[in-house]
Protein backbone atom coordinates (compact mmCIF):
# COMPACT_ATOMS: atom_id res chain seq x y z
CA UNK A 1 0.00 0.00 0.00
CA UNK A 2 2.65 2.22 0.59
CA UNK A 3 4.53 1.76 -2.37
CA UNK A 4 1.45 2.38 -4.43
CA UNK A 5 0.68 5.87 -2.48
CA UNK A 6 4.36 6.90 -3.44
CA UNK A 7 3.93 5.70 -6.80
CA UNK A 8 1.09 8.18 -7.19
CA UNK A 9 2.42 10.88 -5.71
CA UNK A 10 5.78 10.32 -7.84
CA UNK A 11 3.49 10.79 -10.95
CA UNK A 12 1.87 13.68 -9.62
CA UNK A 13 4.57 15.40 -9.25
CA UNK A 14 5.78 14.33 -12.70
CA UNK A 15 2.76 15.48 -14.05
CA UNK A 16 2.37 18.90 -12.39
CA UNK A 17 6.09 19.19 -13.00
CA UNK A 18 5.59 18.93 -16.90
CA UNK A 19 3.03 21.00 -16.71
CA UNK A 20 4.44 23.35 -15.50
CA UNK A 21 7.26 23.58 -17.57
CA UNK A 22 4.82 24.23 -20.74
CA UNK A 23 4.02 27.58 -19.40
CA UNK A 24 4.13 30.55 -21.10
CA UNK A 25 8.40 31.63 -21.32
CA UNK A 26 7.46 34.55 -19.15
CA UNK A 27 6.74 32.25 -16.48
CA UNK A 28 9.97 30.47 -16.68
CA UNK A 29 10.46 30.43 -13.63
CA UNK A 30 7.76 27.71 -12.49
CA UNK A 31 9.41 24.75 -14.06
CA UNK A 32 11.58 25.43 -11.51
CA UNK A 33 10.00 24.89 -8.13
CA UNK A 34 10.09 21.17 -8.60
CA UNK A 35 13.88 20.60 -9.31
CA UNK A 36 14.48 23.54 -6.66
CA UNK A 37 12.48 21.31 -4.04
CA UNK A 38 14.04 18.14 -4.72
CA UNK A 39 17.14 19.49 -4.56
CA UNK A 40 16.98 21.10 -1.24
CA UNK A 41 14.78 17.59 -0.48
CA UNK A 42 18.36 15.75 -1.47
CA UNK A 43 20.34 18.61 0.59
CA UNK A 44 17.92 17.95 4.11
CA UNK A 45 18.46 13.93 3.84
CA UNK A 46 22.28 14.48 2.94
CA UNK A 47 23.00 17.01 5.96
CA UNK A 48 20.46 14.16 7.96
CA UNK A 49 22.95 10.92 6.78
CA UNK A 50 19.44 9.41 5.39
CA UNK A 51 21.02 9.49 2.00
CA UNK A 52 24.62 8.94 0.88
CA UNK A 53 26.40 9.38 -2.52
CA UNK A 54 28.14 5.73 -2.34
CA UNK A 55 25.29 3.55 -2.29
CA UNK A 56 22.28 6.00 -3.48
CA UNK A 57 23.82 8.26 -6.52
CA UNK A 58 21.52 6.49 -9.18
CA UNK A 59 18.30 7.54 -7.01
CA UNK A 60 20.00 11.41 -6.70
CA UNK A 61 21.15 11.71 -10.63
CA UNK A 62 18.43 10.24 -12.58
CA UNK A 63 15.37 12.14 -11.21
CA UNK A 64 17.62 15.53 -10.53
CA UNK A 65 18.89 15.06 -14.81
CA UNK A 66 15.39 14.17 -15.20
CA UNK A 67 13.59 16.99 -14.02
CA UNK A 68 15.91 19.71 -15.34
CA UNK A 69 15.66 18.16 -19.10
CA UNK A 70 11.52 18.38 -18.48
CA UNK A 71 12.44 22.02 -17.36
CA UNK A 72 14.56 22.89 -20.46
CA UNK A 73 12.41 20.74 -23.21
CA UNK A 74 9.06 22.26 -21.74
CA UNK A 75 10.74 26.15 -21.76
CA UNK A 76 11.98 25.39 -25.32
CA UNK A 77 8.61 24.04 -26.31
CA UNK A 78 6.73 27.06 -24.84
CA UNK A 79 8.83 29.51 -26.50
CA UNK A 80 8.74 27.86 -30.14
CA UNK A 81 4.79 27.58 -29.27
CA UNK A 82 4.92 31.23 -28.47
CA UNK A 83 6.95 32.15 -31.92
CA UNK A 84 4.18 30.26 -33.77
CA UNK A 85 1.60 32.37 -32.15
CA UNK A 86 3.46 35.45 -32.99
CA UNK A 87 4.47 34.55 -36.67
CA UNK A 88 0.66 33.65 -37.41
CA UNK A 89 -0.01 37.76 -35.73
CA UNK A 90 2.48 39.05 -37.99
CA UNK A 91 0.88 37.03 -41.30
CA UNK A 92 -2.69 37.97 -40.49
């Protein structure tokens, strides 16, 4: 039961993490709460000796690579979006 509760809440945060990362390039800023809160997350359980880079550096690397790719792809995505919109202005 426990695993499936952290499960969700993994893809929760995946999902409002994404999501956030296809906001406006204004906005930038809020693809960044999520990697900003797992890292300080990673920094509290370090400083605590509940984590340590020996044994648990696959657990630390993948989701810190892969939230900062989601932050760049999303930003990237936005701001080609928002080009399009302003291209289409600029025709019309």
């Amino acid at each position: 039961m426990n695993e499936a509760i952290t499960l969700l809440i993994a893809a929760a945060v995946l999902i409002l993490h994404v999501w956030l990362c296809r906001r406006s390039p204004k906005f930038w800023y809020l693809g960044g709460i999520v990697p900003l809160l797992w890292v300080a997350l990673l920094v509290f359980l370090f400083f605590n000796g509940k984590i340590h880079w020996g044994e648990d550096w696959k657990m630390i690397v993948f989701p810190t690579l892969l939230f900062i790719v989601f932050w760049i792809q999303g930003h990237l995505a936005a701001k080609k979006k928002e080009i399009a919109k302003m291209k289409a202005k600029d025709l019309s």
